[in-house]
C-alpha atoms as a PDB file:
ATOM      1  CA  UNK A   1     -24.306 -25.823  12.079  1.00  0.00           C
ATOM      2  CA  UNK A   2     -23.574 -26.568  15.569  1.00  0.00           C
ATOM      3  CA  UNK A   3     -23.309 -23.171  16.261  1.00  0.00           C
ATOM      4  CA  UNK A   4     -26.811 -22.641  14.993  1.00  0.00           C
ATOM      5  CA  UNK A   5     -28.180 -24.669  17.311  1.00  0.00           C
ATOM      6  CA  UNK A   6     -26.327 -23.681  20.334  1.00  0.00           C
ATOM      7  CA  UNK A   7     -27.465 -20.048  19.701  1.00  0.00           C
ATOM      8  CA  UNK A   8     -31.047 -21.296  18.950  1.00  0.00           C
ATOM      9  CA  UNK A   9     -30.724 -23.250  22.776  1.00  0.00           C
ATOM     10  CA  UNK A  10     -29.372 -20.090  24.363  1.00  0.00           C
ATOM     11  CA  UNK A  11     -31.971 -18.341  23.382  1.00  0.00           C
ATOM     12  CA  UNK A  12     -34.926 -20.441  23.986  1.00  0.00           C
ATOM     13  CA  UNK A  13     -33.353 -21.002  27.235  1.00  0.00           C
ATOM     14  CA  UNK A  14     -33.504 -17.111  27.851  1.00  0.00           C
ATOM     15  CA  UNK A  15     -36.842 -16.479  26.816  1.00  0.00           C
ATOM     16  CA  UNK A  16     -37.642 -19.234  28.807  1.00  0.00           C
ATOM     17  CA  UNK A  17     -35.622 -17.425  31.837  1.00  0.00           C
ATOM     18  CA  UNK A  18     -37.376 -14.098  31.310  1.00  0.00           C
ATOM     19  CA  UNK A  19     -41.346 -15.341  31.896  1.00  0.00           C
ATOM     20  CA  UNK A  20     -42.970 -12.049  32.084  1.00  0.00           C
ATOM     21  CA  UNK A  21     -47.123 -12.144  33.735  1.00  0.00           C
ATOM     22  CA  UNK A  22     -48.342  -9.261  31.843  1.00  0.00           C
ATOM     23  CA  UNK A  23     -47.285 -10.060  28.597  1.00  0.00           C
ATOM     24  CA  UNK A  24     -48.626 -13.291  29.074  1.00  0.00           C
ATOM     25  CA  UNK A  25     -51.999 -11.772  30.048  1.00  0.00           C
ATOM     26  CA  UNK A  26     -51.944  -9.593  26.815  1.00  0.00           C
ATOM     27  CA  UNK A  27     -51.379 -11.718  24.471  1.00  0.00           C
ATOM     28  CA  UNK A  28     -54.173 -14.001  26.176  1.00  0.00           C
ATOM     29  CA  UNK A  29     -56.856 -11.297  26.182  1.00  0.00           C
ATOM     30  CA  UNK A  30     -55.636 -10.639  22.768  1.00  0.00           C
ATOM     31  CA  UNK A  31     -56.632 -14.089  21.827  1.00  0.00           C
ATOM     32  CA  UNK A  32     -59.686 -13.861  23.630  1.00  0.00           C
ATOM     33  CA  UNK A  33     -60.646 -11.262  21.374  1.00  0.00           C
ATOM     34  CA  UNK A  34     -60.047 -12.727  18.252  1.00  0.00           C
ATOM     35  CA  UNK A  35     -62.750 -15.702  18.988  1.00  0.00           C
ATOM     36  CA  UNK A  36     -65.542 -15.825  17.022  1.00  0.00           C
ATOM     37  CA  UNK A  37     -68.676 -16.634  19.461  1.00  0.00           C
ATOM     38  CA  UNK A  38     -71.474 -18.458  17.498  1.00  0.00           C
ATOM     39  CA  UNK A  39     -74.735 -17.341  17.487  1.00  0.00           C
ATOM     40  CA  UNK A  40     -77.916 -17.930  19.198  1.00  0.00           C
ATOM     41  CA  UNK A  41     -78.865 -20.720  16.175  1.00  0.00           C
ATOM     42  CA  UNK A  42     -75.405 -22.284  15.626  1.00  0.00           C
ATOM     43  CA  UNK A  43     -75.176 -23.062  19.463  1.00  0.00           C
ATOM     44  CA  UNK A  44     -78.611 -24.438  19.557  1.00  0.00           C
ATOM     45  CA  UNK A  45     -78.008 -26.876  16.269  1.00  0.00           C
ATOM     46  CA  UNK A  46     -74.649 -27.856  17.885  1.00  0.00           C
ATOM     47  CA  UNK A  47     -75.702 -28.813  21.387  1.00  0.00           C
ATOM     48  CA  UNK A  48     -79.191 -30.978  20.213  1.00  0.00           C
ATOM     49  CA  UNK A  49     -76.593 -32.552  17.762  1.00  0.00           C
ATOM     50  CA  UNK A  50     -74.095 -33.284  20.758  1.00  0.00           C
ATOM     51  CA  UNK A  51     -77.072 -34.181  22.955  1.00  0.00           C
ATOM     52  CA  UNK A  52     -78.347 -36.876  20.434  1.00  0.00           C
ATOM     53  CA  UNK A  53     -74.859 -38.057  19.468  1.00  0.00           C
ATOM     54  CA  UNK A  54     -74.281 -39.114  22.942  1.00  0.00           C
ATOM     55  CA  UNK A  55     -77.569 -40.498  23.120  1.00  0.00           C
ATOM     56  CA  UNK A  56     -76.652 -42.738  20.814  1.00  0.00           C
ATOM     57  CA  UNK A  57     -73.447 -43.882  22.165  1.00  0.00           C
ATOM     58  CA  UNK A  58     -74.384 -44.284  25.288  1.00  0.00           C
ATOM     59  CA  UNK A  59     -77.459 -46.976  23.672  1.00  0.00           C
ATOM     60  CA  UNK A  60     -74.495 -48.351  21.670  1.00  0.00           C
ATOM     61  CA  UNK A  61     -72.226 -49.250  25.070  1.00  0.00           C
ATOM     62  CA  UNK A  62     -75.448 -50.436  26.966  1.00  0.00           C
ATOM     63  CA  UNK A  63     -76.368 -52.753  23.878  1.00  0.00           C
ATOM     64  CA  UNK A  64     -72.869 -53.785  23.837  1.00  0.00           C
ATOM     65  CA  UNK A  65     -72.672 -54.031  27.217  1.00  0.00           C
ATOM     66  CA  UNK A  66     -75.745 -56.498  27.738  1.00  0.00           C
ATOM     67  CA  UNK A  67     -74.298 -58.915  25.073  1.00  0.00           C
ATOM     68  CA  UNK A  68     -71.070 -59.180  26.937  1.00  0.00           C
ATOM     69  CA  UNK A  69     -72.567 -59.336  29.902  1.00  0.00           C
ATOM     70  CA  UNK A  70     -75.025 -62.657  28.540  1.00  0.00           C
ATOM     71  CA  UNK A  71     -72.184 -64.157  26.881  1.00  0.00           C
ATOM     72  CA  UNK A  72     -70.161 -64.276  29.614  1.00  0.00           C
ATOM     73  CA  UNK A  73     -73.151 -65.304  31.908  1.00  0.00           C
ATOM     74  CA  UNK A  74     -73.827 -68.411  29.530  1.00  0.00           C
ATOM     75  CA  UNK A  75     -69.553 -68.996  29.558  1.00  0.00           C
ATOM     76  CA  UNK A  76     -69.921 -69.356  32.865  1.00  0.00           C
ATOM     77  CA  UNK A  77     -72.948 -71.125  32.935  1.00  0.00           C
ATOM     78  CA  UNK A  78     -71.414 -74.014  30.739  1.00  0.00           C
ATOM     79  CA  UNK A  79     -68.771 -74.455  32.969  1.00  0.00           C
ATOM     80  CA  UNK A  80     -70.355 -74.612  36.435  1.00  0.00           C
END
């Protein structure tokens, strides 16, 4: 067993070792390739959905926000 993993090191280590810039930039454009780009509709749909989701976050932290804000105001109000 110990064996097994020594030999599974080694050989990590020497693919590691042998780095090799075009076969990296193969298999990227081969990735690249296999993407599937939405279409003209789906990309429209996502982005207004992304657009009014953060809308509404952002209204969420400003609400939130504002009532920290006021109850710390009136914290420190009480004490001064």
């Amino acid at each position: 067993m110990a064996e097994e993993k020594t030999t599974a090191v080694s050989k990590a280590a020497k693919d590691a070792k042998s780095f090799n810039l075009s076969d990296f930039v193969k298999a990227h454009i081969a990735e690249f390739k296999r993407i599937i780009w939405p279409n003209r509709e789906t990309l429209i749909k996502e982005t207004i959905t992304v657009i009014f989701v953060s809308l509404i976050l952002g209204a969420i932290i400003i609400l939130l926000d504002t009532a920290y804000q006021f109850g710390f105001d009136a914290l420190i109000g009480l004490f001064s």
